[in-house]
PDB file of N, CA and C in Angstrom:
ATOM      1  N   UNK A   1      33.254 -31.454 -61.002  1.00  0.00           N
ATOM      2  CA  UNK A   1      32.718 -30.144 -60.745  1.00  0.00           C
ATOM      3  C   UNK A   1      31.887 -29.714 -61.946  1.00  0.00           C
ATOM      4  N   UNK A   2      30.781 -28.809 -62.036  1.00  0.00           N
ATOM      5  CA  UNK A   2      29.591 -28.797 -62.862  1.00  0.00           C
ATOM      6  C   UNK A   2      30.017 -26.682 -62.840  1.00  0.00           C
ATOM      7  N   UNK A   3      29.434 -26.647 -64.193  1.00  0.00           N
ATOM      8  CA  UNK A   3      29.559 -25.373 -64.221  1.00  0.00           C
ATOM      9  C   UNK A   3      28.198 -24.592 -63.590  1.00  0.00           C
ATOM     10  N   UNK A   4      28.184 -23.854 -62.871  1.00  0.00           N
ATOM     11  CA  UNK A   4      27.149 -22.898 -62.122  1.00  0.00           C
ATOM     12  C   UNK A   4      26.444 -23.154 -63.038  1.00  0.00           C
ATOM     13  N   UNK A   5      24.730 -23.131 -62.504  1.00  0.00           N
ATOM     14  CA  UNK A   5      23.451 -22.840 -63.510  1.00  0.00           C
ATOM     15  C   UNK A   5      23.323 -21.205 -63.471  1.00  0.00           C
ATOM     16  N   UNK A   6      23.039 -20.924 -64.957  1.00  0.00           N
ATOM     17  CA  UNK A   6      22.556 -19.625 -65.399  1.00  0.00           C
ATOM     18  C   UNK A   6      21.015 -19.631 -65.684  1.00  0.00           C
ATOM     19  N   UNK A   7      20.492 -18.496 -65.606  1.00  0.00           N
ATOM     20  CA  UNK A   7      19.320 -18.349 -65.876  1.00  0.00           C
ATOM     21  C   UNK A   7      19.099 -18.159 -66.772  1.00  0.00           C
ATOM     22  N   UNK A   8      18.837 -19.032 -68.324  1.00  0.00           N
ATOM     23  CA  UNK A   8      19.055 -18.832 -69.184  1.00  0.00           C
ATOM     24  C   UNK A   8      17.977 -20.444 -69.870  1.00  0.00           C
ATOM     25  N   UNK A   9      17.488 -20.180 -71.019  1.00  0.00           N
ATOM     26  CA  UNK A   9      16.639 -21.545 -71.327  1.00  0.00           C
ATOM     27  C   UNK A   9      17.662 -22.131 -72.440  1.00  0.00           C
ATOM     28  N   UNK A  10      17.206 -23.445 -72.388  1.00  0.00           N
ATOM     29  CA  UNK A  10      17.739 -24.447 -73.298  1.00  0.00           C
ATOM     30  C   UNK A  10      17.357 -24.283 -74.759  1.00  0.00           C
ATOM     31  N   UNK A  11      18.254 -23.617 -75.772  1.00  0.00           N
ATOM     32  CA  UNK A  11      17.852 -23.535 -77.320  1.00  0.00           C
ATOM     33  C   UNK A  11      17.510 -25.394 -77.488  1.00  0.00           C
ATOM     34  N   UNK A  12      17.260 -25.394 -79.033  1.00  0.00           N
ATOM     35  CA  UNK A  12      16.567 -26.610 -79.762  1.00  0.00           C
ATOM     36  C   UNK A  12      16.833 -26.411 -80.799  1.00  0.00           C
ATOM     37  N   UNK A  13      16.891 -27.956 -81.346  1.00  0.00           N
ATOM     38  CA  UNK A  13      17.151 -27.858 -82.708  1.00  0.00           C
ATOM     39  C   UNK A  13      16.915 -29.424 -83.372  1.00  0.00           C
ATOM     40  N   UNK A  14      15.776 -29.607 -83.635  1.00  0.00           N
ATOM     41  CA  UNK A  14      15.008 -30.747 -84.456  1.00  0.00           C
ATOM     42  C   UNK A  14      15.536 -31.285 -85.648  1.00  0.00           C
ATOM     43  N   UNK A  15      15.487 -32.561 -85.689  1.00  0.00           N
ATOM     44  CA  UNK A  15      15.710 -32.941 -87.424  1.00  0.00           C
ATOM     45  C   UNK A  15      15.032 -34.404 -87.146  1.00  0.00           C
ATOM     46  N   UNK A  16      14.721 -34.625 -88.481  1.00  0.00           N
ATOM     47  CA  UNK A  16      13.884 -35.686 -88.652  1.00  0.00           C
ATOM     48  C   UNK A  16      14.560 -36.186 -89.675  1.00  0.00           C
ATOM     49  N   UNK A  17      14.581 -37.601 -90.035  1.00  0.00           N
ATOM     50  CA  UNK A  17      15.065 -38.374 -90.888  1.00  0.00           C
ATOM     51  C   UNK A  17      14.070 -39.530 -91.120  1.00  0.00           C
ATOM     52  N   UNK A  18      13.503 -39.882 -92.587  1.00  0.00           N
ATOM     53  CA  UNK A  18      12.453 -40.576 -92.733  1.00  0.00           C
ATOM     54  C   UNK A  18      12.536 -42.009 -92.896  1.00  0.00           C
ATOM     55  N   UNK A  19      11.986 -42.720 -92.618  1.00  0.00           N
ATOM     56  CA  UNK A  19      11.887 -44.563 -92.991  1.00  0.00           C
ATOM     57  C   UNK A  19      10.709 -44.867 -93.481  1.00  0.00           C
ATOM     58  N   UNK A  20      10.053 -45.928 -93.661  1.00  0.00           N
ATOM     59  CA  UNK A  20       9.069 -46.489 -94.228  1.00  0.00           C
ATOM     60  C   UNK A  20       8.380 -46.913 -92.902  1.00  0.00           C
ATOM     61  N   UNK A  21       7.237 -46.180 -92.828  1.00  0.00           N
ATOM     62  CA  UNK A  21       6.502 -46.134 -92.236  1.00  0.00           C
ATOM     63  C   UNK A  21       6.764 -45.040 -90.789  1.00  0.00           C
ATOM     64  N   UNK A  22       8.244 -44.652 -90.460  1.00  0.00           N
ATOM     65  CA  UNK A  22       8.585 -43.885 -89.261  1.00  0.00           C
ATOM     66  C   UNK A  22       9.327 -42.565 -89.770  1.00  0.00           C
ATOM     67  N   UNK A  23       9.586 -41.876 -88.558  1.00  0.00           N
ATOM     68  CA  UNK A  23      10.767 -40.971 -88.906  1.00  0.00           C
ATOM     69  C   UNK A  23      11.061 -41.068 -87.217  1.00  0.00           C
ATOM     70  N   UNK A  24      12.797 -40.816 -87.507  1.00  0.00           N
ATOM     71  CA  UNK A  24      13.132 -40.712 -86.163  1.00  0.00           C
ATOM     72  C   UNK A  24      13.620 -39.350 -86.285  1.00  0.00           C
ATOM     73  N   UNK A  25      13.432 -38.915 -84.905  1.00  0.00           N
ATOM     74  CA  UNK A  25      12.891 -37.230 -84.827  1.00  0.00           C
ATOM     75  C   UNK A  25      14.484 -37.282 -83.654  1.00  0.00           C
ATOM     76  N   UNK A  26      15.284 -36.365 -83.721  1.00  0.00           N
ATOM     77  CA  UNK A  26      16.449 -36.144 -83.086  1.00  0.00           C
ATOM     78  C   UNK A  26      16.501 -34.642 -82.436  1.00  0.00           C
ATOM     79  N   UNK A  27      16.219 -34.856 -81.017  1.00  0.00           N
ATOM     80  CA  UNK A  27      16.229 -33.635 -79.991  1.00  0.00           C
ATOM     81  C   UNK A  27      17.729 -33.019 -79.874  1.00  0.00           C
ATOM     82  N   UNK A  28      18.282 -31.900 -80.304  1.00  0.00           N
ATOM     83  CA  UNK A  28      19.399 -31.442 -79.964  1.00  0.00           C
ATOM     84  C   UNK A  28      19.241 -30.016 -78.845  1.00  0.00           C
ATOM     85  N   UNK A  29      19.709 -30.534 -77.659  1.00  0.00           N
ATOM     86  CA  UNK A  29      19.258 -29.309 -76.802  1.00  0.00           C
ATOM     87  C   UNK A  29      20.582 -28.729 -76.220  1.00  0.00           C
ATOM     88  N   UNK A  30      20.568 -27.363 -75.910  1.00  0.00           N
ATOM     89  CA  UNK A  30      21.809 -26.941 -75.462  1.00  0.00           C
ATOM     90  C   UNK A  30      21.884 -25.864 -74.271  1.00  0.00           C
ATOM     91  N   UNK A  31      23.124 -25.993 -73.663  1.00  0.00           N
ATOM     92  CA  UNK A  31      22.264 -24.627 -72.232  1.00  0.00           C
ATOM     93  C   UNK A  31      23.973 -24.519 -71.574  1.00  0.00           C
ATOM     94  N   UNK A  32      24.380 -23.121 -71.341  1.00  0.00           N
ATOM     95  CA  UNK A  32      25.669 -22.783 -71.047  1.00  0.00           C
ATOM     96  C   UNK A  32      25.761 -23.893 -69.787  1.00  0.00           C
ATOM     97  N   UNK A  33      24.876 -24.450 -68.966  1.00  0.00           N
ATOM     98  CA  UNK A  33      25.152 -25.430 -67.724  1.00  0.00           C
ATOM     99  C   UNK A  33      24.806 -26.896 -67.733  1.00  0.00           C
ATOM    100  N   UNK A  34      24.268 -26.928 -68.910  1.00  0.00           N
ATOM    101  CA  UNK A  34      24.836 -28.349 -69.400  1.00  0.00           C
ATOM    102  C   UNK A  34      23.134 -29.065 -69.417  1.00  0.00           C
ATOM    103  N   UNK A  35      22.362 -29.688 -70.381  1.00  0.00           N
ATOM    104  CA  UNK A  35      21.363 -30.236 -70.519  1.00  0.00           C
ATOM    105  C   UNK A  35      20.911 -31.449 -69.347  1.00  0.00           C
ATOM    106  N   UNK A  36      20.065 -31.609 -68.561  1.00  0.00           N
ATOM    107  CA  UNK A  36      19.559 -32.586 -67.931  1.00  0.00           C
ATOM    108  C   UNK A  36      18.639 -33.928 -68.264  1.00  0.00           C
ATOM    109  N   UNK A  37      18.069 -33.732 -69.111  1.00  0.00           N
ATOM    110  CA  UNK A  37      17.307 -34.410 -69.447  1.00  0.00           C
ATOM    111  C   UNK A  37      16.032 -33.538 -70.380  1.00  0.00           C
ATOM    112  N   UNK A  38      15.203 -34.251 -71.526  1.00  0.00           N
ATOM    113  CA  UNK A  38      14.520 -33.979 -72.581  1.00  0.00           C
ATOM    114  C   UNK A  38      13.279 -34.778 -72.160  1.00  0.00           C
ATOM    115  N   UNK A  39      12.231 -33.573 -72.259  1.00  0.00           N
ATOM    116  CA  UNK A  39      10.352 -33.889 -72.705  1.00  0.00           C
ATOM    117  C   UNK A  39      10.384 -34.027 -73.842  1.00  0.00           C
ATOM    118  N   UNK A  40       9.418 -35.356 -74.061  1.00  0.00           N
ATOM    119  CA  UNK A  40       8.907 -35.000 -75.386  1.00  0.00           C
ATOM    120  C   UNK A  40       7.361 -35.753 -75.256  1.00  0.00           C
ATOM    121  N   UNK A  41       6.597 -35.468 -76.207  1.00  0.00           N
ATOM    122  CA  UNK A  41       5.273 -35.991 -76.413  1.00  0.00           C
ATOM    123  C   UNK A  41       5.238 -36.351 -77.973  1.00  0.00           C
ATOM    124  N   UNK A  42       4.840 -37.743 -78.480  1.00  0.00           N
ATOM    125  CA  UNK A  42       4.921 -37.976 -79.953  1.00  0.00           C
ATOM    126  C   UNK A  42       3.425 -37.582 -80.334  1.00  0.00           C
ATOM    127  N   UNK A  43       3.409 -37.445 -81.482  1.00  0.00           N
ATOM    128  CA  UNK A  43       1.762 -37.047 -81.964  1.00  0.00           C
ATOM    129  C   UNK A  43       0.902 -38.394 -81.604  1.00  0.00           C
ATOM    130  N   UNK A  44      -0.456 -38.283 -81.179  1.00  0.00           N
ATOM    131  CA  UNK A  44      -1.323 -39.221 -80.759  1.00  0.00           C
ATOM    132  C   UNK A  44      -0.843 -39.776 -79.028  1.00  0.00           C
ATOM    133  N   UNK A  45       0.231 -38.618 -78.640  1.00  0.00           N
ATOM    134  CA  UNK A  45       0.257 -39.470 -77.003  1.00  0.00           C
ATOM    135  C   UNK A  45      -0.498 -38.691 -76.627  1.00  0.00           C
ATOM    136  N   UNK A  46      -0.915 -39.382 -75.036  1.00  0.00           N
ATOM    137  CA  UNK A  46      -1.320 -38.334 -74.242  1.00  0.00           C
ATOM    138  C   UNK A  46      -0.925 -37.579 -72.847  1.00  0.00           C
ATOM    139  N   UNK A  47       0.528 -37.778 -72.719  1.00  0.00           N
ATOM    140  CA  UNK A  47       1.108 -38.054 -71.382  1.00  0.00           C
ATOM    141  C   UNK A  47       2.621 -37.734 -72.490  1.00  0.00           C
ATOM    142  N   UNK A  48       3.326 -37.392 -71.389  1.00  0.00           N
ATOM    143  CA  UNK A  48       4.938 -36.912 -71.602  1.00  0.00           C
ATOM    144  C   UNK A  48       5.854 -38.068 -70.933  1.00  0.00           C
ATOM    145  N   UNK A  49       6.860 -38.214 -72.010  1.00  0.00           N
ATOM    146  CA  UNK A  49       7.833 -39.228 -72.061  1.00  0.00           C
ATOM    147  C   UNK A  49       9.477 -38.518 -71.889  1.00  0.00           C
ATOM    148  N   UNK A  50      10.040 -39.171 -71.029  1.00  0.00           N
ATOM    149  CA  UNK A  50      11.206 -38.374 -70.228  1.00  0.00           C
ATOM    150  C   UNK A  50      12.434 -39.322 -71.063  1.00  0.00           C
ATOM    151  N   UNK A  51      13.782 -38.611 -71.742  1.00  0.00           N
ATOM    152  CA  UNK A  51      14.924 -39.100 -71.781  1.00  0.00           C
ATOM    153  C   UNK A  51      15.972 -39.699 -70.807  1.00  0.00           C
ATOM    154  N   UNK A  52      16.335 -40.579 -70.910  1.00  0.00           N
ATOM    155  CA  UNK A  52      17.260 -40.443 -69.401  1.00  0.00           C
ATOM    156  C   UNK A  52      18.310 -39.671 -68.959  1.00  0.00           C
ATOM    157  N   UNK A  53      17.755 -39.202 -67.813  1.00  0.00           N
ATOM    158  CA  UNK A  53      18.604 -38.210 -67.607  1.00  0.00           C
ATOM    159  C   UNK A  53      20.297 -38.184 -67.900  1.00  0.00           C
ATOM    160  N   UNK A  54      21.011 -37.093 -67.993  1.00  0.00           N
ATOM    161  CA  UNK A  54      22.513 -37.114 -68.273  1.00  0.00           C
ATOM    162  C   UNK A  54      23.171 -36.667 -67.110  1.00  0.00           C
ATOM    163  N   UNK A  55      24.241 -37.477 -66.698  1.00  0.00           N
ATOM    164  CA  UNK A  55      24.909 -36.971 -65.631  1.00  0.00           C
ATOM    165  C   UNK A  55      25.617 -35.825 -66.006  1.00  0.00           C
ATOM    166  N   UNK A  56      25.311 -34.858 -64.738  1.00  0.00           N
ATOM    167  CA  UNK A  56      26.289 -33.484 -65.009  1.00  0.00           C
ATOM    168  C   UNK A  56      27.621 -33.460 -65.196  1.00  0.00           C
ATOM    169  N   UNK A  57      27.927 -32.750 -66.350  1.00  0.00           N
ATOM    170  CA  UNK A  57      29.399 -33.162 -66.908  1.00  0.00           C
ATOM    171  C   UNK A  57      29.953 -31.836 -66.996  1.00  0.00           C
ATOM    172  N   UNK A  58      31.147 -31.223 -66.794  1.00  0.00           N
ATOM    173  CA  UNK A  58      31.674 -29.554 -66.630  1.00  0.00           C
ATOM    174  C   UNK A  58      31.979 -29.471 -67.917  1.00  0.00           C
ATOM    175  N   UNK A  59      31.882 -30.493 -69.115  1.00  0.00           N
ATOM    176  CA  UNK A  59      32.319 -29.745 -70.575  1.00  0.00           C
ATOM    177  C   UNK A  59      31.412 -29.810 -71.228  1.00  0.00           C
ATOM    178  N   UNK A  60      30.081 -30.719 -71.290  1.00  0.00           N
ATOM    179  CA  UNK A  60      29.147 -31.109 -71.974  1.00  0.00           C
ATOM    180  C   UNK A  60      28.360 -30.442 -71.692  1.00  0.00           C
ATOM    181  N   UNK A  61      27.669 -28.973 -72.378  1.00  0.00           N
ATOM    182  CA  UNK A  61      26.262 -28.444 -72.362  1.00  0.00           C
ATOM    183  C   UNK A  61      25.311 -28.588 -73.835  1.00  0.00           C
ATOM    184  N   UNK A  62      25.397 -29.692 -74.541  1.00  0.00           N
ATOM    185  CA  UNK A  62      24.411 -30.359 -74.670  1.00  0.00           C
ATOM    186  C   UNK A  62      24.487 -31.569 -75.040  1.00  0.00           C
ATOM    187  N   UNK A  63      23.055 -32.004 -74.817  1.00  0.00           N
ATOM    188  CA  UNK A  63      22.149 -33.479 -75.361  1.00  0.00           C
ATOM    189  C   UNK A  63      21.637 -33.838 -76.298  1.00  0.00           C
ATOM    190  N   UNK A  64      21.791 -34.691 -77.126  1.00  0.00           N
ATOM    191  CA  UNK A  64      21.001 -35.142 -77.661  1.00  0.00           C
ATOM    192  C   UNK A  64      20.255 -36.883 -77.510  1.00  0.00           C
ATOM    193  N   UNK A  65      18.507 -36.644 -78.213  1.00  0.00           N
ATOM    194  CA  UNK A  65      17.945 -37.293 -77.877  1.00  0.00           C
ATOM    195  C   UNK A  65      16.812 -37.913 -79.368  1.00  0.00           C
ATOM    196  N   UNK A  66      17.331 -39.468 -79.619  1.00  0.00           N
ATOM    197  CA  UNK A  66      16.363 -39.940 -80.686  1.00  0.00           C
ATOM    198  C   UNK A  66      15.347 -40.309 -80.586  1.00  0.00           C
ATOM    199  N   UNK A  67      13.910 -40.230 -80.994  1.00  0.00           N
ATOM    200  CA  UNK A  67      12.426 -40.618 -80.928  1.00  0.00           C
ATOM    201  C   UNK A  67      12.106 -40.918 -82.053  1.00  0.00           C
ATOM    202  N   UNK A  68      11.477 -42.124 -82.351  1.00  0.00           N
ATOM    203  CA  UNK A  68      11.125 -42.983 -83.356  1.00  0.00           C
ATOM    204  C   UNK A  68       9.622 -42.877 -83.128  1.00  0.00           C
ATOM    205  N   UNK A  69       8.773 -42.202 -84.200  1.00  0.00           N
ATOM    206  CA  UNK A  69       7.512 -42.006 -84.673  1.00  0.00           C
ATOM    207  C   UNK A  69       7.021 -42.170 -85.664  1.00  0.00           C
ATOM    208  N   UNK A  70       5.750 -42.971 -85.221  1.00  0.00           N
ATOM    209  CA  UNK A  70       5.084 -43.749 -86.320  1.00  0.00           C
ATOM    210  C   UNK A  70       3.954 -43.204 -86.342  1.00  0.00           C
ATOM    211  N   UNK A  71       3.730 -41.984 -86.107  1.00  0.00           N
ATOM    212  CA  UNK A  71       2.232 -41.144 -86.694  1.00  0.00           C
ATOM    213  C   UNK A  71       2.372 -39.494 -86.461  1.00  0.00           C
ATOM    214  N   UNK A  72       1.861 -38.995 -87.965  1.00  0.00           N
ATOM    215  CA  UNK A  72       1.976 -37.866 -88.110  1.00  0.00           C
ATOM    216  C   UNK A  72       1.323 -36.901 -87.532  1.00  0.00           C
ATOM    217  N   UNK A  73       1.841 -35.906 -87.005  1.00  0.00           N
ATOM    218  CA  UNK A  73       1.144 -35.119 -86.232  1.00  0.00           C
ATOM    219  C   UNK A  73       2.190 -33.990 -85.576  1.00  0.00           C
ATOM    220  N   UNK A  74       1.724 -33.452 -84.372  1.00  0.00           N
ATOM    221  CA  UNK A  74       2.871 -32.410 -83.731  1.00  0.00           C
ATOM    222  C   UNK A  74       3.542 -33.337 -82.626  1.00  0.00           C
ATOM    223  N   UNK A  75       4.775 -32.778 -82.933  1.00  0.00           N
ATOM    224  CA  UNK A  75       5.894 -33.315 -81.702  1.00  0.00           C
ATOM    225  C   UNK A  75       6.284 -32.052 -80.868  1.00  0.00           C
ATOM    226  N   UNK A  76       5.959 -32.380 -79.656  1.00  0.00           N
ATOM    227  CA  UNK A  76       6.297 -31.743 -78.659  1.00  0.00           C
ATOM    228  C   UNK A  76       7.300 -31.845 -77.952  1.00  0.00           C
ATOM    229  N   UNK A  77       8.576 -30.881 -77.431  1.00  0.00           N
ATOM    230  CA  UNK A  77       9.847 -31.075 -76.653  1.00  0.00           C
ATOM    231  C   UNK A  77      10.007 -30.224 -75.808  1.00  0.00           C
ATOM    232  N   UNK A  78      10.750 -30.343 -74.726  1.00  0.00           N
ATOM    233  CA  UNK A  78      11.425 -29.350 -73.858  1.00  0.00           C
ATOM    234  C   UNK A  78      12.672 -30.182 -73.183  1.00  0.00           C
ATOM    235  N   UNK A  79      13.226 -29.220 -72.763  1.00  0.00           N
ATOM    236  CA  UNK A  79      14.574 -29.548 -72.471  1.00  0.00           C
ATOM    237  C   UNK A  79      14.279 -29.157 -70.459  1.00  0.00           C
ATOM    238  N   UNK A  80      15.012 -29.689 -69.921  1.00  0.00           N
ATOM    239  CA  UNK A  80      15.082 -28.851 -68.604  1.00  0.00           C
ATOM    240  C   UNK A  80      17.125 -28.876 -68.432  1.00  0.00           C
ATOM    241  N   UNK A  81      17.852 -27.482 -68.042  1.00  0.00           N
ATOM    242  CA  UNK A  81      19.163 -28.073 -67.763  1.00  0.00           C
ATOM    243  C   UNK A  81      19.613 -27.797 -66.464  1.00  0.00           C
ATOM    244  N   UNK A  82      21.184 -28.020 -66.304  1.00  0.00           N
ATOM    245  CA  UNK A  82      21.398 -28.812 -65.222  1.00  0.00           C
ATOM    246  C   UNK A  82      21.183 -27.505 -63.766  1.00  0.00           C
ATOM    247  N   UNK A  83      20.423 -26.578 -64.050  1.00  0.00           N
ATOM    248  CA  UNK A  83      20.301 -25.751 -63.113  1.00  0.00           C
ATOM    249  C   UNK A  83      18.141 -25.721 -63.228  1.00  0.00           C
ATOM    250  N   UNK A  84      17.878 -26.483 -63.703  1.00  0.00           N
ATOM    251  CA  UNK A  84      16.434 -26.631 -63.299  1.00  0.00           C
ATOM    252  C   UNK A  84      15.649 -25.671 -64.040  1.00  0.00           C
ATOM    253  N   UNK A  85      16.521 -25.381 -65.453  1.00  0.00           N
ATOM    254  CA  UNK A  85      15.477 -23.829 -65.858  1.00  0.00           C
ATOM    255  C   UNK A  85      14.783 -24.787 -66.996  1.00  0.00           C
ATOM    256  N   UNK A  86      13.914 -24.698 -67.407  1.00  0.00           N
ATOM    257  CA  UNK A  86      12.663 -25.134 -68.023  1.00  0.00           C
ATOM    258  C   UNK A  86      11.839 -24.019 -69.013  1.00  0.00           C
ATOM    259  N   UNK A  87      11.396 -24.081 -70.223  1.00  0.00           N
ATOM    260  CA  UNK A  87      10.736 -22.880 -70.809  1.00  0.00           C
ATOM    261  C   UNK A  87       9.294 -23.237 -70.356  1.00  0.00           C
ATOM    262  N   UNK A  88       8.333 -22.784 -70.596  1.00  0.00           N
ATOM    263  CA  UNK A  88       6.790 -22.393 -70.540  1.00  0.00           C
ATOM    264  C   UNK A  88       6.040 -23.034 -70.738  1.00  0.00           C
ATOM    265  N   UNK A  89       6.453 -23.150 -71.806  1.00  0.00           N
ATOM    266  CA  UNK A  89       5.704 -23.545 -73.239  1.00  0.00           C
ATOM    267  C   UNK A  89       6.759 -24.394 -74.170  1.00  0.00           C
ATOM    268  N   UNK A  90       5.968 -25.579 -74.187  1.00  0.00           N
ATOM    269  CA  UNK A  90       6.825 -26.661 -75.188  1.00  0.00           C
ATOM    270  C   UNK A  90       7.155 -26.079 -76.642  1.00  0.00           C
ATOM    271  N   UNK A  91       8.388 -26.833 -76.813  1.00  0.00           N
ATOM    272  CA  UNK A  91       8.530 -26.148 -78.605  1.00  0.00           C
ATOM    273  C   UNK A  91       7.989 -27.352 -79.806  1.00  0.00           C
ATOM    274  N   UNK A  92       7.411 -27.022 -80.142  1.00  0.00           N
ATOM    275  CA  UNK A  92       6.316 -27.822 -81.585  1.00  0.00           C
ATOM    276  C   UNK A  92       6.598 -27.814 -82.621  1.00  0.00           C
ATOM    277  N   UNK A  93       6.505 -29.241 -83.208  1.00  0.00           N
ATOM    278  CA  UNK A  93       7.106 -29.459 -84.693  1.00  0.00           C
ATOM    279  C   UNK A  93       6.779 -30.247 -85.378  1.00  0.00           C
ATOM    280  N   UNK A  94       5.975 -30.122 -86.602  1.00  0.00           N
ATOM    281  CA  UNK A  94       5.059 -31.409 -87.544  1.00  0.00           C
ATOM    282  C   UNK A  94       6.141 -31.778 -88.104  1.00  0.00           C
ATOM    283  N   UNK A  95       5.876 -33.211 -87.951  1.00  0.00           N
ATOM    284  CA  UNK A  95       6.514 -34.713 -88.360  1.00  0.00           C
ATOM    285  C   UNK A  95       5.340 -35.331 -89.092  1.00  0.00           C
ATOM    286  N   UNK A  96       5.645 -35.593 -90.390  1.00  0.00           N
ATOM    287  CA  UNK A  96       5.243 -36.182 -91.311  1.00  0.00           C
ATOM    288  C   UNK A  96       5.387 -37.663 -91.522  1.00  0.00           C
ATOM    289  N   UNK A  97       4.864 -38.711 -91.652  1.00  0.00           N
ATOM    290  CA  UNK A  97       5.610 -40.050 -91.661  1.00  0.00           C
ATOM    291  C   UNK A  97       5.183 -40.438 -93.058  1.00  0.00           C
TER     292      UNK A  97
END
């Protein structure tokens, strides 16, 4: 059993950790009905890249999600959760490599 979706958007919370030549960029998304799956776009794409989705779980409202980037620029994310709510407007974040 899955907890009811609220109308309510998925907070975020980014961190990056650096390597030689990359940083892997770590999506933490959260939503009282539990995260579905994570957008993201790395700097230099041009098209949006989907996490795999998470099966709906009644204790787990959030996800996390690692992306390994090898060029500096803006990283783009969104979350959608398990009641289909989605924000607007992607949330943006320079990654340095």
């Amino acid at each position: 059993m899955t907890q009811p979706a609220v109308i309510s958007l998925p907070t975020y919370q980014v961190t990056t950790v650096a390597g030689n030549g990359y940083v892997d960029v770590t999506v933490l998304a959260t939503d009282e009905s539990g995260i579905h799956y994570i957008g993201y776009e790395k700097p230099g794409d041009t098209s949006w890249s989907y996490s795999p989705t998470q099966p709906q779980h009644p204790t787990s409202d959030s996800y996390s999600y690692t992306v390994r980037v090898t060029s500096s620029g803006t990283f783009y994310t969104f979350a959608v959760d398990n009641g289909d709510n989605y924000p607007q407007h992607a949330n943006a974040s320079t990654v340095n490599v």
